[in-house]
C-alpha atoms as a PDB file:
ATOM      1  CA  UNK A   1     -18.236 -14.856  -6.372  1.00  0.00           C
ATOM      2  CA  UNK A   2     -14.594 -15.905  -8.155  1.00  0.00           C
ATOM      3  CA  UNK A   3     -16.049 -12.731 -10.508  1.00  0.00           C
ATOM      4  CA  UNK A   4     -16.267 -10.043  -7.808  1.00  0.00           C
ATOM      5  CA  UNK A   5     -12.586 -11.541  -6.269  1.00  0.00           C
ATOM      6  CA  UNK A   6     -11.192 -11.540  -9.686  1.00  0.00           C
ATOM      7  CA  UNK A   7     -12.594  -7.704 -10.345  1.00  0.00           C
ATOM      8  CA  UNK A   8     -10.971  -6.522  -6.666  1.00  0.00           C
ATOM      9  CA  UNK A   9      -7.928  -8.165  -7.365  1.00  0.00           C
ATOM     10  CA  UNK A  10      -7.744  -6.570 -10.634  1.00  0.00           C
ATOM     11  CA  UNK A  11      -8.142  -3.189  -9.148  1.00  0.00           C
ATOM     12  CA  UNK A  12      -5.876  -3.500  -6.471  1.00  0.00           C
ATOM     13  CA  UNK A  13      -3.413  -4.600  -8.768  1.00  0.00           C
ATOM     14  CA  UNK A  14      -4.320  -1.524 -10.943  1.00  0.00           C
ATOM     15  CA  UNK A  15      -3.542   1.006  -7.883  1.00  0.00           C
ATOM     16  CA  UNK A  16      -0.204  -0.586  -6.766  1.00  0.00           C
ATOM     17  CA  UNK A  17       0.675  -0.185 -10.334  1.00  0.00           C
ATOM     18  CA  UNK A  18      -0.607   3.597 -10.926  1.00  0.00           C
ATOM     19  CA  UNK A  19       1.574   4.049  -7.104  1.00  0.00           C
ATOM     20  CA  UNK A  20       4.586   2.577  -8.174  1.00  0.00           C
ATOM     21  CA  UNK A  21       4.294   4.193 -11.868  1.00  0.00           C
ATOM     22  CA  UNK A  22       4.396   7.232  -9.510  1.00  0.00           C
ATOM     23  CA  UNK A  23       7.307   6.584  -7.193  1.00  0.00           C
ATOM     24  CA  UNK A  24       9.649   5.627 -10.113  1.00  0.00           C
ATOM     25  CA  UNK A  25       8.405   9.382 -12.097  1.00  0.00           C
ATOM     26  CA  UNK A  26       9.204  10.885  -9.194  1.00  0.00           C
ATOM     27  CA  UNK A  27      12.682   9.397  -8.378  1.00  0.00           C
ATOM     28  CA  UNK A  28      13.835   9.741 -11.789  1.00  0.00           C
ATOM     29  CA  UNK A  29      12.295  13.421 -12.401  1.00  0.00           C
ATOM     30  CA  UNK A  30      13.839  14.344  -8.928  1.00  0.00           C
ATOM     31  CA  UNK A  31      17.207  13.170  -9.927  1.00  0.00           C
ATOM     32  CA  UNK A  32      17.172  15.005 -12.831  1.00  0.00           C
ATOM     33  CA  UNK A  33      16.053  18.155 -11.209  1.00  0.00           C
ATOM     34  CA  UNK A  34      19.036  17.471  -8.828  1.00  0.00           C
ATOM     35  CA  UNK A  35      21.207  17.492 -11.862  1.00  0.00           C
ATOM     36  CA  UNK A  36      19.902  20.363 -13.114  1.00  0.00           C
ATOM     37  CA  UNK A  37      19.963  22.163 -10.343  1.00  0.00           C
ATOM     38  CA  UNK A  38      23.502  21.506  -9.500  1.00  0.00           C
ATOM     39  CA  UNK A  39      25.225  22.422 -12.950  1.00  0.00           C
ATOM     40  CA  UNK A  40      23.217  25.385 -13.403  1.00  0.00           C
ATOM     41  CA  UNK A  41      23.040  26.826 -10.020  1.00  0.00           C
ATOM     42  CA  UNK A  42      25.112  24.961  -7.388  1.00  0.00           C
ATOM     43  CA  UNK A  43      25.086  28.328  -5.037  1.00  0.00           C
ATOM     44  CA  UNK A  44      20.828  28.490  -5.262  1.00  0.00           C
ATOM     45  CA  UNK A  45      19.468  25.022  -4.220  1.00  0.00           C
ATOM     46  CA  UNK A  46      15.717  25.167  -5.626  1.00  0.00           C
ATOM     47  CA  UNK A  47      15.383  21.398  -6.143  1.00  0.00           C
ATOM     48  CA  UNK A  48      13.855  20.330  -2.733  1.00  0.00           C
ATOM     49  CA  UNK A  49      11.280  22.430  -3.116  1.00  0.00           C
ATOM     50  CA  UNK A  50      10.008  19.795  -5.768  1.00  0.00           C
ATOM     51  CA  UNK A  51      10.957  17.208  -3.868  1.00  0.00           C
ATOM     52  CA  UNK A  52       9.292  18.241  -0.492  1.00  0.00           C
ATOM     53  CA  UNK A  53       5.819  18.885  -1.923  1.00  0.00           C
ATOM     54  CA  UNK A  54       5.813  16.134  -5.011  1.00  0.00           C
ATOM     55  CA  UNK A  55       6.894  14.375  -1.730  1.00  0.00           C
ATOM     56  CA  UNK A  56       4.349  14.603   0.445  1.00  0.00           C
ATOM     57  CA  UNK A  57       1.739  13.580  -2.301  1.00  0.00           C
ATOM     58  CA  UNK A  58       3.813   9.976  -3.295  1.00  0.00           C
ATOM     59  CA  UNK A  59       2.924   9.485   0.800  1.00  0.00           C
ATOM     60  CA  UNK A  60      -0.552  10.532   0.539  1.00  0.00           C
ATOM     61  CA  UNK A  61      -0.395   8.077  -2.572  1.00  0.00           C
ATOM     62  CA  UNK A  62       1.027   5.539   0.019  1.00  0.00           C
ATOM     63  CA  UNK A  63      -1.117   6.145   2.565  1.00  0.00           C
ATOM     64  CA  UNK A  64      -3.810   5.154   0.207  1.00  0.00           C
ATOM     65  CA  UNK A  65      -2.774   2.129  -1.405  1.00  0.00           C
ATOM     66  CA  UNK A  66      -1.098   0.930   1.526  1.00  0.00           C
ATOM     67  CA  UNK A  67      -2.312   1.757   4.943  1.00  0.00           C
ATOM     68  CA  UNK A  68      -6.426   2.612   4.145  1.00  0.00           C
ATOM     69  CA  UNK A  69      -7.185   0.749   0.868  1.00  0.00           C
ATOM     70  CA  UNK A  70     -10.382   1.303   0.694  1.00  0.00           C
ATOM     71  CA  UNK A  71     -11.490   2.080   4.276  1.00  0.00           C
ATOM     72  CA  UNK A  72     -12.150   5.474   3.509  1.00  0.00           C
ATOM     73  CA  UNK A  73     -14.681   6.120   1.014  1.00  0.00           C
ATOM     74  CA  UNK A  74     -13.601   3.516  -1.119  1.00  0.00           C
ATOM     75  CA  UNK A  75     -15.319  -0.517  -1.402  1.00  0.00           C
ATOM     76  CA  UNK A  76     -15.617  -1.162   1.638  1.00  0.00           C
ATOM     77  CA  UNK A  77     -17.242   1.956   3.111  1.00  0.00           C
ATOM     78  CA  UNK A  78     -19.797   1.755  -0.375  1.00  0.00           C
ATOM     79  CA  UNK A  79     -20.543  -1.686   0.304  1.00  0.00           C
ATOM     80  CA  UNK A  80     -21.235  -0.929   4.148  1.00  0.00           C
ATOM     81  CA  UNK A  81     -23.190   2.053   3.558  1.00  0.00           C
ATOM     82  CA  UNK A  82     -25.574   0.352   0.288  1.00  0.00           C
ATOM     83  CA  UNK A  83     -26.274  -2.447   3.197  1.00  0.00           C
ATOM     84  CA  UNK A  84     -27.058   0.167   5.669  1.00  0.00           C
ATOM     85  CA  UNK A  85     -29.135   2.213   3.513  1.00  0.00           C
ATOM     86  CA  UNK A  86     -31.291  -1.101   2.426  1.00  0.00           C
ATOM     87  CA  UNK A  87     -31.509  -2.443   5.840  1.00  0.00           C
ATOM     88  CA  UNK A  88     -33.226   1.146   6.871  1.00  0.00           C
ATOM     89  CA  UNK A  89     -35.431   0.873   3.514  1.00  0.00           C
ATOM     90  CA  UNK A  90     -36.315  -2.516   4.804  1.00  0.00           C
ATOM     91  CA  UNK A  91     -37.554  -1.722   7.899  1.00  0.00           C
ATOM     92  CA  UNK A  92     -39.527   2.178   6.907  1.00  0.00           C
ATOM     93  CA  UNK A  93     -41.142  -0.074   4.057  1.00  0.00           C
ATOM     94  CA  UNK A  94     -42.701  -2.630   6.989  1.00  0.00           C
END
């Protein structure tokens, strides 16, 4: 039991720290884009482009770690459905 806790901790620490590996790419890249952008052509703004769509994603990111973890096809929808799935074995088998 302290296993399986140990294992889900571990992986939820492992997605917060993929996310947040993310977020700080993506503030960092954008700035420099901004930069960019700014010196090269200040009259032609291209950079939110970048930022709009690359964006969206970190939320869908968010969305994921944060608000569903897992309710959506992730551990706790497998672990529901393998019970399901052997309860129904159970009962066709008797």
């Amino acid at each position: 039991m302290n296993d399986e806790k140990y294992e889900r901790a571990k992986k939820r620490v492992e997605e917060l720290k993929k996310f947040y590996a993310n977020l700080v790419t993506y503030t960092v890249i954008n700035v420099i884009l901004i930069i960019i952008n700014l010196v090269t052509s200040p009259g032609s703004l291209w950079f939110y482009w970048v930022t709009i769509f690359w964006g969206a994603a970190i939320l869908l990111h968010a969305s994921k770690v944060f608000v569903l973890r897992g309710k959506f096809l992730g551990e706790e929808w497998e672990e529901k459905k393998i019970k399901e799935l052997m309860e129904k074995e159970g009962k066709s088998k008797a």
